[in-house]
C-alpha atoms as a PDB file:
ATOM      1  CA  UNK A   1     278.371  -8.374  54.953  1.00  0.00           C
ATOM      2  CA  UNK A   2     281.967 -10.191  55.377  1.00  0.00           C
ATOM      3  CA  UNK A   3     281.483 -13.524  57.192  1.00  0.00           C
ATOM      4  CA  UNK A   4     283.571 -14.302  60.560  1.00  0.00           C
ATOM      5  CA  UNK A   5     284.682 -17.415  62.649  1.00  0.00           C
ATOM      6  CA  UNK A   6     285.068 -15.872  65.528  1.00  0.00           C
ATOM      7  CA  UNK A   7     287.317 -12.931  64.450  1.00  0.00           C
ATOM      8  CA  UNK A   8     288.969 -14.585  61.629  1.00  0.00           C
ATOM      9  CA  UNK A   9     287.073 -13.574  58.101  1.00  0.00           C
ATOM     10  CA  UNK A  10     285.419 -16.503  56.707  1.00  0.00           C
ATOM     11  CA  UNK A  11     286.963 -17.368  53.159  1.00  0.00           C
ATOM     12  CA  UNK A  12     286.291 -20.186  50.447  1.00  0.00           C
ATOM     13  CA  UNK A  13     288.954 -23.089  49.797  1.00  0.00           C
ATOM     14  CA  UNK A  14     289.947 -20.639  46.894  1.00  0.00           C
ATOM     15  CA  UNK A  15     290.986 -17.867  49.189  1.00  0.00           C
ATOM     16  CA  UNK A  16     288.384 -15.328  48.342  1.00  0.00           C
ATOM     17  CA  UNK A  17     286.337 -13.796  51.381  1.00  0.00           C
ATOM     18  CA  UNK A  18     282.830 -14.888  51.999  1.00  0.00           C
ATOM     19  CA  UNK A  19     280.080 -12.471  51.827  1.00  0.00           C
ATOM     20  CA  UNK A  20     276.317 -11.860  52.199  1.00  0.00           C
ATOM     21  CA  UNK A  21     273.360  -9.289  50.702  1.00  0.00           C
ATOM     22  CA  UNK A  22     271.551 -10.365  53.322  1.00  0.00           C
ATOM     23  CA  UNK A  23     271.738 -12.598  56.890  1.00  0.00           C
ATOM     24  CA  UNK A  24     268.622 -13.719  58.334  1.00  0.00           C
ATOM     25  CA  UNK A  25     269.144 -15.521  61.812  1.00  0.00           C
ATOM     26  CA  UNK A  26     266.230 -17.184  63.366  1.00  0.00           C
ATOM     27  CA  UNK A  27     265.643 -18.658  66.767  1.00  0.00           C
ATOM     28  CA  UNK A  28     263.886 -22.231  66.502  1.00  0.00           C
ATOM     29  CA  UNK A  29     263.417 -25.073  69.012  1.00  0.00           C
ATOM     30  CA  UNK A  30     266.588 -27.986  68.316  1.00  0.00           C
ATOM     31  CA  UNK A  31     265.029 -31.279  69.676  1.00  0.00           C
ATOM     32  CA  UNK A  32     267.051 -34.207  68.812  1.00  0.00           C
ATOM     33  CA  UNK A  33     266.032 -36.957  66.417  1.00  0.00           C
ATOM     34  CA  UNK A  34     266.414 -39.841  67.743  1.00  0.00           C
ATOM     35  CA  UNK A  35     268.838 -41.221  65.834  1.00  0.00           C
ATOM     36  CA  UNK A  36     272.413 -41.732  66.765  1.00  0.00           C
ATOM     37  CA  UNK A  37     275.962 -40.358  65.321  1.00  0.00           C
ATOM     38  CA  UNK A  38     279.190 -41.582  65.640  1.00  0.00           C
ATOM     39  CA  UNK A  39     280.067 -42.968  69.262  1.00  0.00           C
ATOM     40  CA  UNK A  40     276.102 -42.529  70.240  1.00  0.00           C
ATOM     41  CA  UNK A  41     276.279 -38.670  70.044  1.00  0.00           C
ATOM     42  CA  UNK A  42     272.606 -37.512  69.304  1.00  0.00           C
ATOM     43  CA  UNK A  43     271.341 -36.201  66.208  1.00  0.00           C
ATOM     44  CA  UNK A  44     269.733 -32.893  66.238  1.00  0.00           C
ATOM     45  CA  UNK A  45     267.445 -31.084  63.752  1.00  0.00           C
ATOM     46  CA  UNK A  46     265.311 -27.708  63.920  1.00  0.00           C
ATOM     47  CA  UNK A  47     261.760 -27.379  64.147  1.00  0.00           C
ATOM     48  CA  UNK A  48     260.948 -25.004  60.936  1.00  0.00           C
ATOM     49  CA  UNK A  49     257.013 -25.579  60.956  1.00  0.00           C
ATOM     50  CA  UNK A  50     255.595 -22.773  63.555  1.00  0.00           C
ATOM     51  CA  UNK A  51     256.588 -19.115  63.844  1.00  0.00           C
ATOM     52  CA  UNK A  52     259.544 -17.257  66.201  1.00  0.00           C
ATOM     53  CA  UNK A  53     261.727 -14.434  66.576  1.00  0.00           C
ATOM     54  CA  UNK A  54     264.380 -13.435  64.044  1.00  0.00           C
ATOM     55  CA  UNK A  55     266.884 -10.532  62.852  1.00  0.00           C
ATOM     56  CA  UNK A  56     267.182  -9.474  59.959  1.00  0.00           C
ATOM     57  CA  UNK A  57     270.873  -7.952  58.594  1.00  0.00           C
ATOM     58  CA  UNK A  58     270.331  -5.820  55.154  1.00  0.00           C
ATOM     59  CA  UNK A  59     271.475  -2.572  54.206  1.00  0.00           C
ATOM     60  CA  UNK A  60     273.953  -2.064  56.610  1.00  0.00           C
ATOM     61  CA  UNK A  61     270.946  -2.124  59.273  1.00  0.00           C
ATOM     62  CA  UNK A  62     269.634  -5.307  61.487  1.00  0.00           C
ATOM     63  CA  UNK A  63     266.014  -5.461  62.737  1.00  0.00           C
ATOM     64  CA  UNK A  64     263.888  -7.920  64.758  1.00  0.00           C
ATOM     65  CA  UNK A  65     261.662  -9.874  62.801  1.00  0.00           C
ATOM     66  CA  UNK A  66     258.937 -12.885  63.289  1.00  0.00           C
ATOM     67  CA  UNK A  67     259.127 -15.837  61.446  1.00  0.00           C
ATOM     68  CA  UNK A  68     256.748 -18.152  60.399  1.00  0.00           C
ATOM     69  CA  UNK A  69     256.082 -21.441  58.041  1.00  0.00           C
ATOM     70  CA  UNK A  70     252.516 -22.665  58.233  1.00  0.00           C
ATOM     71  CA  UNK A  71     253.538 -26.267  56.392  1.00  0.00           C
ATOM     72  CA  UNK A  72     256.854 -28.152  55.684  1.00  0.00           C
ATOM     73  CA  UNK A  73     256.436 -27.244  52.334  1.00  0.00           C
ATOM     74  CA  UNK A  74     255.256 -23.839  52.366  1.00  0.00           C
ATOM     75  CA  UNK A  75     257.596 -20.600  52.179  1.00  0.00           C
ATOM     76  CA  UNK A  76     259.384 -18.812  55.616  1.00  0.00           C
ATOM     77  CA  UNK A  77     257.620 -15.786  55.767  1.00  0.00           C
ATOM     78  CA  UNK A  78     259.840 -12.719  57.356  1.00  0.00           C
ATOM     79  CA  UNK A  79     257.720  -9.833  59.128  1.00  0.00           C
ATOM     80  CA  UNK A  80     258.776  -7.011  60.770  1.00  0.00           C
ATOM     81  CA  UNK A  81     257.544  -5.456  64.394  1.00  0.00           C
ATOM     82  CA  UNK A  82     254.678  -3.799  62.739  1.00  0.00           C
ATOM     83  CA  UNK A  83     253.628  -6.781  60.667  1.00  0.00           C
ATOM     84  CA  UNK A  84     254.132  -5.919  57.169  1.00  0.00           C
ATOM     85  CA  UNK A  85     256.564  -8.546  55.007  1.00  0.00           C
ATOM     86  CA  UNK A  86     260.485  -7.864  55.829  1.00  0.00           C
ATOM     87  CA  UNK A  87     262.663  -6.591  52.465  1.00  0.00           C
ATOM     88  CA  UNK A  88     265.518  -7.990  51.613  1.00  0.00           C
ATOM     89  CA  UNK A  89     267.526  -6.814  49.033  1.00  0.00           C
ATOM     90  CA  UNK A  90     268.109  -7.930  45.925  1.00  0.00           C
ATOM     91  CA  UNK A  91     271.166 -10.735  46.415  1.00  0.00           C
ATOM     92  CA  UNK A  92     272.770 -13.876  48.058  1.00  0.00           C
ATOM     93  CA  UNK A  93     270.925 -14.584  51.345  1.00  0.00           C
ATOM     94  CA  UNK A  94     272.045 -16.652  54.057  1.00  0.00           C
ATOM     95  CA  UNK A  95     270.206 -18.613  56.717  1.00  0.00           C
ATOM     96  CA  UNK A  96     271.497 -18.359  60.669  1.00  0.00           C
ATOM     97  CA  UNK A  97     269.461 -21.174  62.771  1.00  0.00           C
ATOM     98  CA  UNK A  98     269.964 -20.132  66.463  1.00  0.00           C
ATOM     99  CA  UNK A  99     269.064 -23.402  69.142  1.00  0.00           C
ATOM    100  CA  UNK A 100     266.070 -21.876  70.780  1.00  0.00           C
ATOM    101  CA  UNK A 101     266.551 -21.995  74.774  1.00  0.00           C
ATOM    102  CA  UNK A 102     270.344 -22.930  74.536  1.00  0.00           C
ATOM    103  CA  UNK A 103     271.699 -20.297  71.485  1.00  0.00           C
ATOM    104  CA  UNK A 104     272.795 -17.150  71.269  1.00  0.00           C
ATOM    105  CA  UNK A 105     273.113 -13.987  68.722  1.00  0.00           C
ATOM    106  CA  UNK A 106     274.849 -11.249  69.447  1.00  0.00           C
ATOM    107  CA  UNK A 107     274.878  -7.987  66.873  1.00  0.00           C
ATOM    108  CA  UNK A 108     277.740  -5.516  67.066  1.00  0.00           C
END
């Protein structure tokens, strides 16, 4: 999968495209930190520990999945509608994090 900003292919400083086996994009909540950037502008994080929803972009297909991470320091777990572990394929995989409540994720 070719990445995009906006409609404009996504390339390294070297010119060469971008590209993905796999995209995984998952909906988490985006509470701020409590600490402060440049000219007071709050910091944000994600909250990673818990479960939500997900899709899944492989194969030329995209499904719905669930997420869930019982511990900071466990593994994501990816399942799909019927509950059995998500596939990826074998490959780079990149990591979407959509704001819950505020984000959006359109699939075309």
């Amino acid at each position: 999968m070719a990445a995009l900003r906006g409609a404009t292919p996504a390339t390294a400083a070297s010119g060469a495209r971008l590209s993905a086996v796999n995209v995984v994009s998952i909906t988490a909540d985006h509470p701020n930190t409590g600490f402060g950037a440049q000219g007071g502008a709050p910091v944000p994080t994600y909250t990673l520990v818990g479960s939500g929803d997900g899709v899944l972009a492989t194969g030329g297909k995209t499904v719905p999945v669930r997420w869930e991470k019982t511990a900071a320091d466990a593994p994501m777990v990816l399942r799909t509608a019927d509950g059995a572990p998500a596939t990826l394929a074998p490959g780079n995989t990149w990591v979407e994090l959509v704001p819950a409540g505020s984000g959006t994720l359109t699939v075309s």
